[in-house]
Every structure is written in C-alpha cells, then in structure tokens.
C-alpha atoms as a PDB file:
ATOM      1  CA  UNK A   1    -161.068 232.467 -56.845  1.00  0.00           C
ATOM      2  CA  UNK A   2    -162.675 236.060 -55.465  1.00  0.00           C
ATOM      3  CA  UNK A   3    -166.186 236.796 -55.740  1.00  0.00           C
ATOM      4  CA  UNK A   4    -165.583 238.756 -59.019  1.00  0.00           C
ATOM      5  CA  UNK A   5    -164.137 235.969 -61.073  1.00  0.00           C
ATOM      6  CA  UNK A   6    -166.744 233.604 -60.479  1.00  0.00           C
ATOM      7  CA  UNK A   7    -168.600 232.589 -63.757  1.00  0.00           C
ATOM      8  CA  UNK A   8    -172.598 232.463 -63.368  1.00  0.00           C
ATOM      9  CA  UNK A   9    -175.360 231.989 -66.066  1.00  0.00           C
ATOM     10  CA  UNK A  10    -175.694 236.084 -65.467  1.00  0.00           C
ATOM     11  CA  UNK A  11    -172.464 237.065 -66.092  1.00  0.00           C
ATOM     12  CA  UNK A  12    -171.797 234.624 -69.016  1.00  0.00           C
ATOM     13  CA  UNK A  13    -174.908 235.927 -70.980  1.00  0.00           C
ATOM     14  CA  UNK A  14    -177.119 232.896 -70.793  1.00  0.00           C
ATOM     15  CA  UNK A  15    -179.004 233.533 -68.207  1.00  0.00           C
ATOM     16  CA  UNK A  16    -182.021 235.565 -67.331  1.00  0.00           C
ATOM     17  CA  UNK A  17    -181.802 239.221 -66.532  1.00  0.00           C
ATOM     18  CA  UNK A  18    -184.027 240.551 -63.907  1.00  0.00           C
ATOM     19  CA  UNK A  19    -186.355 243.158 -65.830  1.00  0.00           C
ATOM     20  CA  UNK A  20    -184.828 242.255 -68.771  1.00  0.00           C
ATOM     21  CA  UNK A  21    -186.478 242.318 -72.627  1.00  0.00           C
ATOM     22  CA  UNK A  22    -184.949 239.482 -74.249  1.00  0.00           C
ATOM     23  CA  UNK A  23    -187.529 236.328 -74.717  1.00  0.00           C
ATOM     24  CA  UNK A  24    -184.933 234.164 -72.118  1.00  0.00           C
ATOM     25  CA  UNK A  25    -185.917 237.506 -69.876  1.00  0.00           C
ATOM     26  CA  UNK A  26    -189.406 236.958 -70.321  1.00  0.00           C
ATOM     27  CA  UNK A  27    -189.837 232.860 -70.571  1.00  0.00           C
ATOM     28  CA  UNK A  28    -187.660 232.532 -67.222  1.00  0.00           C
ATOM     29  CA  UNK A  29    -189.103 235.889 -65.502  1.00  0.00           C
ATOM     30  CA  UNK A  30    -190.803 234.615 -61.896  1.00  0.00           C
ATOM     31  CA  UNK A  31    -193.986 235.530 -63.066  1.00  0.00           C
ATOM     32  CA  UNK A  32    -194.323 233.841 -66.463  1.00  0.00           C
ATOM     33  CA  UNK A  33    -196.052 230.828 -65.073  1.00  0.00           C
ATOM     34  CA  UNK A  34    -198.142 232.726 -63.069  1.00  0.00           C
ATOM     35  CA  UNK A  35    -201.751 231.836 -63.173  1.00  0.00           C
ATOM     36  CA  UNK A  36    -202.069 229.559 -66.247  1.00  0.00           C
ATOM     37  CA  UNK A  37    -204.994 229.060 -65.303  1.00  0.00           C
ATOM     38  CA  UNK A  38    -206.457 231.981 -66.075  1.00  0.00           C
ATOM     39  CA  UNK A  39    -205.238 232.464 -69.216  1.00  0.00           C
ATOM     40  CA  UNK A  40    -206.961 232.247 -72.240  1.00  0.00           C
ATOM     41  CA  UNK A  41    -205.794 228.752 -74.320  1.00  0.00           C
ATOM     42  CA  UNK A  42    -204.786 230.964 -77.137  1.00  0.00           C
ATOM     43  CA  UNK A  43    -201.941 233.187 -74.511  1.00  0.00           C
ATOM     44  CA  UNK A  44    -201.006 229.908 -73.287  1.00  0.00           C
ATOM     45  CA  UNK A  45    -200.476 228.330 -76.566  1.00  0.00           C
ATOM     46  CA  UNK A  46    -198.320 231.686 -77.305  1.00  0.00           C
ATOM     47  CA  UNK A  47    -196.224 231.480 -73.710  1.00  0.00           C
ATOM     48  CA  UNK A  48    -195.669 227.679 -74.851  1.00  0.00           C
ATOM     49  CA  UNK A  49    -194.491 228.877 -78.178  1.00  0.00           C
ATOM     50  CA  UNK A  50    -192.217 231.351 -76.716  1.00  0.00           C
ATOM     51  CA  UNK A  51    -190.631 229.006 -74.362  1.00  0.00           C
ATOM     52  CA  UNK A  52    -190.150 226.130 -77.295  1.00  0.00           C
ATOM     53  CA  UNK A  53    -188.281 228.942 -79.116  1.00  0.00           C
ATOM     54  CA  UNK A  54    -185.997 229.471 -76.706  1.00  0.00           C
ATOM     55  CA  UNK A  55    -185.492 225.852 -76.231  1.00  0.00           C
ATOM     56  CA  UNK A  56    -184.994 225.350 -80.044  1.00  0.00           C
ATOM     57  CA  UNK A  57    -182.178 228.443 -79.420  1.00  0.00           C
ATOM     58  CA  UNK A  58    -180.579 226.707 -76.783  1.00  0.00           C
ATOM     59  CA  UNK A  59    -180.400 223.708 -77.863  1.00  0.00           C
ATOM     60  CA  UNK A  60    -178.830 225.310 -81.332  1.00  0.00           C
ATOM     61  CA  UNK A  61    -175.886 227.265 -79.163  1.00  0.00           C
ATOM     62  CA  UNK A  62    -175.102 224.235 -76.659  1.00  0.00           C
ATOM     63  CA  UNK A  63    -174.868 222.031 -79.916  1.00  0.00           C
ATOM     64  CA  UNK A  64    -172.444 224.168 -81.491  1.00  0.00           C
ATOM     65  CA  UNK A  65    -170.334 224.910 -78.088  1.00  0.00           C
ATOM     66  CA  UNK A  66    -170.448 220.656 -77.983  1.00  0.00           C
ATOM     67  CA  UNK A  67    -169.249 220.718 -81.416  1.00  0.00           C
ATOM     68  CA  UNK A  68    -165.901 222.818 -80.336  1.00  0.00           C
ATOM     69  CA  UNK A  69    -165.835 220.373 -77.063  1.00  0.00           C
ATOM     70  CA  UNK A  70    -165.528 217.533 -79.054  1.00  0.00           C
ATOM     71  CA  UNK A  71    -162.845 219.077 -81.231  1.00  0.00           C
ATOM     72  CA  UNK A  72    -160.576 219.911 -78.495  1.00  0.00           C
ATOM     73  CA  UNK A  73    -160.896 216.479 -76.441  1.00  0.00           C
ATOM     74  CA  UNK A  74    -159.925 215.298 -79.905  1.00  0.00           C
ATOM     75  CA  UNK A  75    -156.932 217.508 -79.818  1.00  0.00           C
ATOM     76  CA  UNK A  76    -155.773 216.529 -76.442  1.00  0.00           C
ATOM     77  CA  UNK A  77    -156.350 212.462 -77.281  1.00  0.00           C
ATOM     78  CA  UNK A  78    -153.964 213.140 -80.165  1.00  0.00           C
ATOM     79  CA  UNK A  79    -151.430 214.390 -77.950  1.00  0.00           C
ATOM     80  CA  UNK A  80    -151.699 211.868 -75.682  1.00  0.00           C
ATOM     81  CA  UNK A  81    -151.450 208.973 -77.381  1.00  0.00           C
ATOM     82  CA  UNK A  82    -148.950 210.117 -79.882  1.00  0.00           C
ATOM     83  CA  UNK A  83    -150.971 210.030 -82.914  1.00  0.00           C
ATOM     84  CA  UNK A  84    -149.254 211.977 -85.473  1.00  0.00           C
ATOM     85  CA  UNK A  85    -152.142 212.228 -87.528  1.00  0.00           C
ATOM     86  CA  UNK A  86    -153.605 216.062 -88.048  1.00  0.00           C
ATOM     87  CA  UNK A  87    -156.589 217.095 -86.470  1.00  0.00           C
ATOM     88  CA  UNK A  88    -158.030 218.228 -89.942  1.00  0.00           C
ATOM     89  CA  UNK A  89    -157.710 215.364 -91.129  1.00  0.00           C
ATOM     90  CA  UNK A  90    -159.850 213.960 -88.352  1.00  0.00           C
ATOM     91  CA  UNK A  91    -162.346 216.695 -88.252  1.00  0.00           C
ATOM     92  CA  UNK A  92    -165.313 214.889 -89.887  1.00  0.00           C
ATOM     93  CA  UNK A  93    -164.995 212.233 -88.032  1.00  0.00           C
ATOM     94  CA  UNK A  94    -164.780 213.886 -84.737  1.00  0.00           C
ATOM     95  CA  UNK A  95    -168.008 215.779 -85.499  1.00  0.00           C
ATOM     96  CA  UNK A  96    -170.460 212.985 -87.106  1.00  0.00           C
ATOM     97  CA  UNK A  97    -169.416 210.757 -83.792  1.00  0.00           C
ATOM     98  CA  UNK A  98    -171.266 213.059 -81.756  1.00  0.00           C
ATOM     99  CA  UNK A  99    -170.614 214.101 -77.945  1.00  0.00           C
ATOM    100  CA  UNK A 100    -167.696 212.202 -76.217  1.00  0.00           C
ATOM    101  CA  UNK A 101    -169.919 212.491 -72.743  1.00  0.00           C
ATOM    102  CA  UNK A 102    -173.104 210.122 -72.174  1.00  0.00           C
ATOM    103  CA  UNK A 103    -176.149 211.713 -72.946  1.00  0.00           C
ATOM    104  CA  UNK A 104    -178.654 213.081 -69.902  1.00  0.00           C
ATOM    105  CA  UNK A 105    -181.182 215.603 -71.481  1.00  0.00           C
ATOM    106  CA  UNK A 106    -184.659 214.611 -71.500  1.00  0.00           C
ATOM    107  CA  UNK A 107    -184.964 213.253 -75.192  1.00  0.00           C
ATOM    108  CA  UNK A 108    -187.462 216.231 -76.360  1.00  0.00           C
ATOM    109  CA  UNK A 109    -188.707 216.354 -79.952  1.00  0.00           C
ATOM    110  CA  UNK A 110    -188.263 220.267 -80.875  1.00  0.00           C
ATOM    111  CA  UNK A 111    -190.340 221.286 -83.725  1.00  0.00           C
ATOM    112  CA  UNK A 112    -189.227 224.465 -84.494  1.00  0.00           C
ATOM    113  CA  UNK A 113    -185.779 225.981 -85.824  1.00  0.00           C
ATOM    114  CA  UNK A 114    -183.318 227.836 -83.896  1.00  0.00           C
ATOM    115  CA  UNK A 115    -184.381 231.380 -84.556  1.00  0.00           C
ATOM    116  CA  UNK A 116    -181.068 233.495 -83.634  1.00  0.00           C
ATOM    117  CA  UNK A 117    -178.816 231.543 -85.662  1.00  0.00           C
ATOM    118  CA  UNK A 118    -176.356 234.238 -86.432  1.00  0.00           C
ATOM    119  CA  UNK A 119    -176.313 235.584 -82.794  1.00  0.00           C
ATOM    120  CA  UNK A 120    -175.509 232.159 -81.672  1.00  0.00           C
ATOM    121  CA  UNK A 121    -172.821 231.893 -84.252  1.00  0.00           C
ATOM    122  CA  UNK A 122    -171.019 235.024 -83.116  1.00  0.00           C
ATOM    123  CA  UNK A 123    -171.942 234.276 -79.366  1.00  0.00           C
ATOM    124  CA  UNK A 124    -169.830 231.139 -79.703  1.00  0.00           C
ATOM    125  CA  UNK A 125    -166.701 232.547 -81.898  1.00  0.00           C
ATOM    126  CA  UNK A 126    -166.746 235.262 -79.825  1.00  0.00           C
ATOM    127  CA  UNK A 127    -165.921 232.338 -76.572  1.00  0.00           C
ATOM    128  CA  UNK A 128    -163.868 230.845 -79.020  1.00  0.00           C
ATOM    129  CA  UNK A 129    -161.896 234.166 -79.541  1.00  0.00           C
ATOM    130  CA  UNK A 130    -161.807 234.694 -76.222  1.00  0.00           C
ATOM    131  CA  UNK A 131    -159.806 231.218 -75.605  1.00  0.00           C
ATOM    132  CA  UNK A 132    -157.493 231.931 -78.771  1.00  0.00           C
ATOM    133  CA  UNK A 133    -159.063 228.473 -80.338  1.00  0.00           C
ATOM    134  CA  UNK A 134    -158.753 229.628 -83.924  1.00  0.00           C
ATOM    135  CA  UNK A 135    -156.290 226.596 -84.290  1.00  0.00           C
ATOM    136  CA  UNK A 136    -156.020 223.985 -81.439  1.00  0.00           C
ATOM    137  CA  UNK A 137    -152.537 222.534 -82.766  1.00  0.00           C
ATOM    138  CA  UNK A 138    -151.036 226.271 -82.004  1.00  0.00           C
ATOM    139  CA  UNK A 139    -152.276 225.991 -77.937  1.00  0.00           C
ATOM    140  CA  UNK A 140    -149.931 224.649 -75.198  1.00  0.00           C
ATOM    141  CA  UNK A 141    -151.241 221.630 -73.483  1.00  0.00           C
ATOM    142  CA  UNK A 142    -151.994 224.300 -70.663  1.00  0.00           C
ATOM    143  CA  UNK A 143    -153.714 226.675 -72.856  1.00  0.00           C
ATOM    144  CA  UNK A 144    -156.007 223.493 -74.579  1.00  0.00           C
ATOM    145  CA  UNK A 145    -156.808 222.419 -70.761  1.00  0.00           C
ATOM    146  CA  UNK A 146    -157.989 226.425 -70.162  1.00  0.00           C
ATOM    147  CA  UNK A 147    -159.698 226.540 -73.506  1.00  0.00           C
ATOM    148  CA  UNK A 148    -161.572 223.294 -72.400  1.00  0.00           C
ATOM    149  CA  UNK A 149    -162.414 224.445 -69.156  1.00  0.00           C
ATOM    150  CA  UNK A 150    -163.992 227.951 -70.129  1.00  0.00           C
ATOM    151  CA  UNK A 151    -165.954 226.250 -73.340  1.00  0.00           C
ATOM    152  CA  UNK A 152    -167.495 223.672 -70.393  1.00  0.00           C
ATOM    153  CA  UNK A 153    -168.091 225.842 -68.201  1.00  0.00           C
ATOM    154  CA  UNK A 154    -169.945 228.097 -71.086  1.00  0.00           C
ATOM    155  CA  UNK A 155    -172.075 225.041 -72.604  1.00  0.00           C
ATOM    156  CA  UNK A 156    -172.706 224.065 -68.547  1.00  0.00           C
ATOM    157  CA  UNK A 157    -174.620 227.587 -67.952  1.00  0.00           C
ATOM    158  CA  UNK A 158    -176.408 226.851 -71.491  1.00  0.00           C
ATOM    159  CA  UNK A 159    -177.509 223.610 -70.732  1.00  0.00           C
ATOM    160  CA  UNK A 160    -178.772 224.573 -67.421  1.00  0.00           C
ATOM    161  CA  UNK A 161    -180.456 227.527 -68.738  1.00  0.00           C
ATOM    162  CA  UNK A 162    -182.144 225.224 -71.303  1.00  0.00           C
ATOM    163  CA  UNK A 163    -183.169 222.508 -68.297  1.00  0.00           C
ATOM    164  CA  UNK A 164    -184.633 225.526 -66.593  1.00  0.00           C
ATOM    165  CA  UNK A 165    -186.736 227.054 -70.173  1.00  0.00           C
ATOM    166  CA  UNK A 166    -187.551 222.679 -70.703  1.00  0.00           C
ATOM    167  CA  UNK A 167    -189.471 223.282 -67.114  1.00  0.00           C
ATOM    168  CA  UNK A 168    -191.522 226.435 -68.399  1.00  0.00           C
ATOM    169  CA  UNK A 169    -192.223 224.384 -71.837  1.00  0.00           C
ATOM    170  CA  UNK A 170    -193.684 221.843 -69.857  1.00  0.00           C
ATOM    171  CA  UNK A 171    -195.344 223.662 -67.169  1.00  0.00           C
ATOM    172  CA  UNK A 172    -197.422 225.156 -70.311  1.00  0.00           C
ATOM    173  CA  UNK A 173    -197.984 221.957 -71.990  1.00  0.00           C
ATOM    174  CA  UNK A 174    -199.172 220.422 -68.945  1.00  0.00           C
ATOM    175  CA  UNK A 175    -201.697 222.741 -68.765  1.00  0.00           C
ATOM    176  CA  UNK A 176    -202.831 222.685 -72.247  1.00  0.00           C
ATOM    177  CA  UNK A 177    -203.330 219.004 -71.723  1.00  0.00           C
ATOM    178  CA  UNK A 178    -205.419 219.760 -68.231  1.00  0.00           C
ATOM    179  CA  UNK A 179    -207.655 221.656 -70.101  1.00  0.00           C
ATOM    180  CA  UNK A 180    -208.219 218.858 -72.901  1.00  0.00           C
ATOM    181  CA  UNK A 181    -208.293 216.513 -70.623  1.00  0.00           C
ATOM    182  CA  UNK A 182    -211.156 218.418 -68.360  1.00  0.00           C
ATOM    183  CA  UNK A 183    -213.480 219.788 -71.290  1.00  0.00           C
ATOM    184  CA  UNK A 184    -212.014 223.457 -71.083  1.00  0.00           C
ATOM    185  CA  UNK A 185    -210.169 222.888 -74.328  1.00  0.00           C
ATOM    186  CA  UNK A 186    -211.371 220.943 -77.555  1.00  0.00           C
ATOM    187  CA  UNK A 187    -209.486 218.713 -79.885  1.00  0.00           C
ATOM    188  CA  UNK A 188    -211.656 220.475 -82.439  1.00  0.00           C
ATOM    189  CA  UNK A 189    -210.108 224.017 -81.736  1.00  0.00           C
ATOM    190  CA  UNK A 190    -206.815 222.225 -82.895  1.00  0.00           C
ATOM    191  CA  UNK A 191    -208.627 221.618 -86.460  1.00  0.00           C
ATOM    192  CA  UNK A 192    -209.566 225.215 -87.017  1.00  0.00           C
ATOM    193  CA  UNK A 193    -206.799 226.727 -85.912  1.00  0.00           C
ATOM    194  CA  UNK A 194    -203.460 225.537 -87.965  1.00  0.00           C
ATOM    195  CA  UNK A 195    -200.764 227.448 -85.551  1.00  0.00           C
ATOM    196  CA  UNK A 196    -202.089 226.009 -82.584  1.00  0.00           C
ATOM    197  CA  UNK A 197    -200.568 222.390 -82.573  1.00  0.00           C
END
C-alpha cells in the first residue's frame, strides 16, 4: 500500500486538525492541558466539559459504527454456517446482543448526551455508502470482507481518538480533585453553583 492510501485518524475525519476550529481541534490541540494550574476552577470546569462532550460524541459515532460491525459479522456467520435464515429476521437480535469483540474501554459513566447526533448519523451512512452496505445480502463474500475491513478500520481511528479525548477528561478531573483535595477548591462552590458538578 503507497503512502497515499494509508488510512490515519487525519485523513478519515476523526482526528484532530492542527489549527483547526472544531471542539476535537481544540480538546486534543497540544496546548489544551497546558498549565491547569493556573486556571481559574471555573475554565477548568469548562475545558472538562468540553472534553466530556466530545467523549459523549465519540462514544455516540463508535456505537453506531459497532452497531453496523455487528450486522455484517452476522452476515458473514450466516454464510458460513449455512443458515438460511434472513438477516432481517435476525436484526434485533444481532443488535440487543451487543459487540461480538470483548470489551476493553475504561468503563466511564458519561453524563451528558451526544451533541452532534445528526452529523454522526450522516458521518456513518456516508462510510456505509462508501462500502455499498445498503443491503449486506446483495455484497460478494469479497465485498462483505472489504466492507468489514474499512468499517474497522473507521470505528479503530474513533475509538482511539476517544482513548486520546478520555486522557484530556481526566487530566482535567484530576486536577479539579487536586484542588479539593488541597483547599484551593471547596465542596461548597459545588452547592452554589448547579453547572459545576
């Protein structure tokens, strides 16, 4: 494969664009984290907040790239083992059992919704275009192994995109709790201030 053809989190659109003015721009930017210190609790409470939106984003687009994972493995297992069933017929069930791999992230609570849900949406059909997946019984077993292939290697950049924002998100709330921890900060700040949980 030449230079040109190989896939990065740039090129795919997930990752960070130097000088870019996207929030994934700004939240993995090398100065974001820069002097935390300094900052007053109320900036770092809004870089924090930034960051867990962009997680909650993530996490909404690698679900739904997941989602068309699992429907294709499903695909190929019917082919393989000669089920004659139809993969419509199988569709709920392939989505309410979840991923086929193990899980590995790092078992985060996210409390707020994805905000970009229609972007997301199109970002994914148009990968789903893109790999002619309208209707997986229609592909050749060669075009369901590319199909699979591209939609990995898609939800791969995502999810390391999202390990890399998870780092910034904690980075932030590690210093949140250095400054409760140290006196800076009070618990009673949290009581007058509703947003700043």
């Amino acid at each position: 494969m030449s230079s040109d053809n190989v896939q990065t989190e740039d090129n795919l659109g997930v990752g960070p664009m130097e000088g870019g003015r996207r929030r994934i721009d700004r939240v993995l930017a090398d100065d974001y984290l820069t002097a935390l210190a300094e900052l007053s609790i109320e900036d770092l409470r809004d870089l924090r907040r930034d960051a867990e939106q962009e997680e909650a984003d993530l996490s909404y687009l690698r679900r739904m790239l997941q989602g068309r994972l699992d429907i294709i493995r499903a695909e190929r297992h019917r082919r393989t083992s000669g089920d004659g069933g139809s993969i419509i017929d199988q569709l709920a069930q392939i989505l309410a059992d979840g991923p086929a791999a193990p899980p590995h992230g790092m078992g985060r609570h996210i409390t707020v919704e994805p905000s970009r849900v229609d972007e997301h949406r199109r970002r994914v059909e148009q990968v789903v275009a893109d790999v002619g997946l309208s209707d997986v019984t229609h592909l050749s077993d060669v075009e369901l192994s590319d199909a699979l292939a591209r939609i990995e290697t898609y939800e791969q950049a995502v999810s390391s995109t999202r390990r890399s924002v998870q780092q910034v998100v904690d980075a932030c709330t590690a210093e949140v709790g250095r400054r409760y921890q140290s006196g800076e900060a009070s618990v009673d700040d949290l009581l007058t201030d509703p947003t700043s949980a």
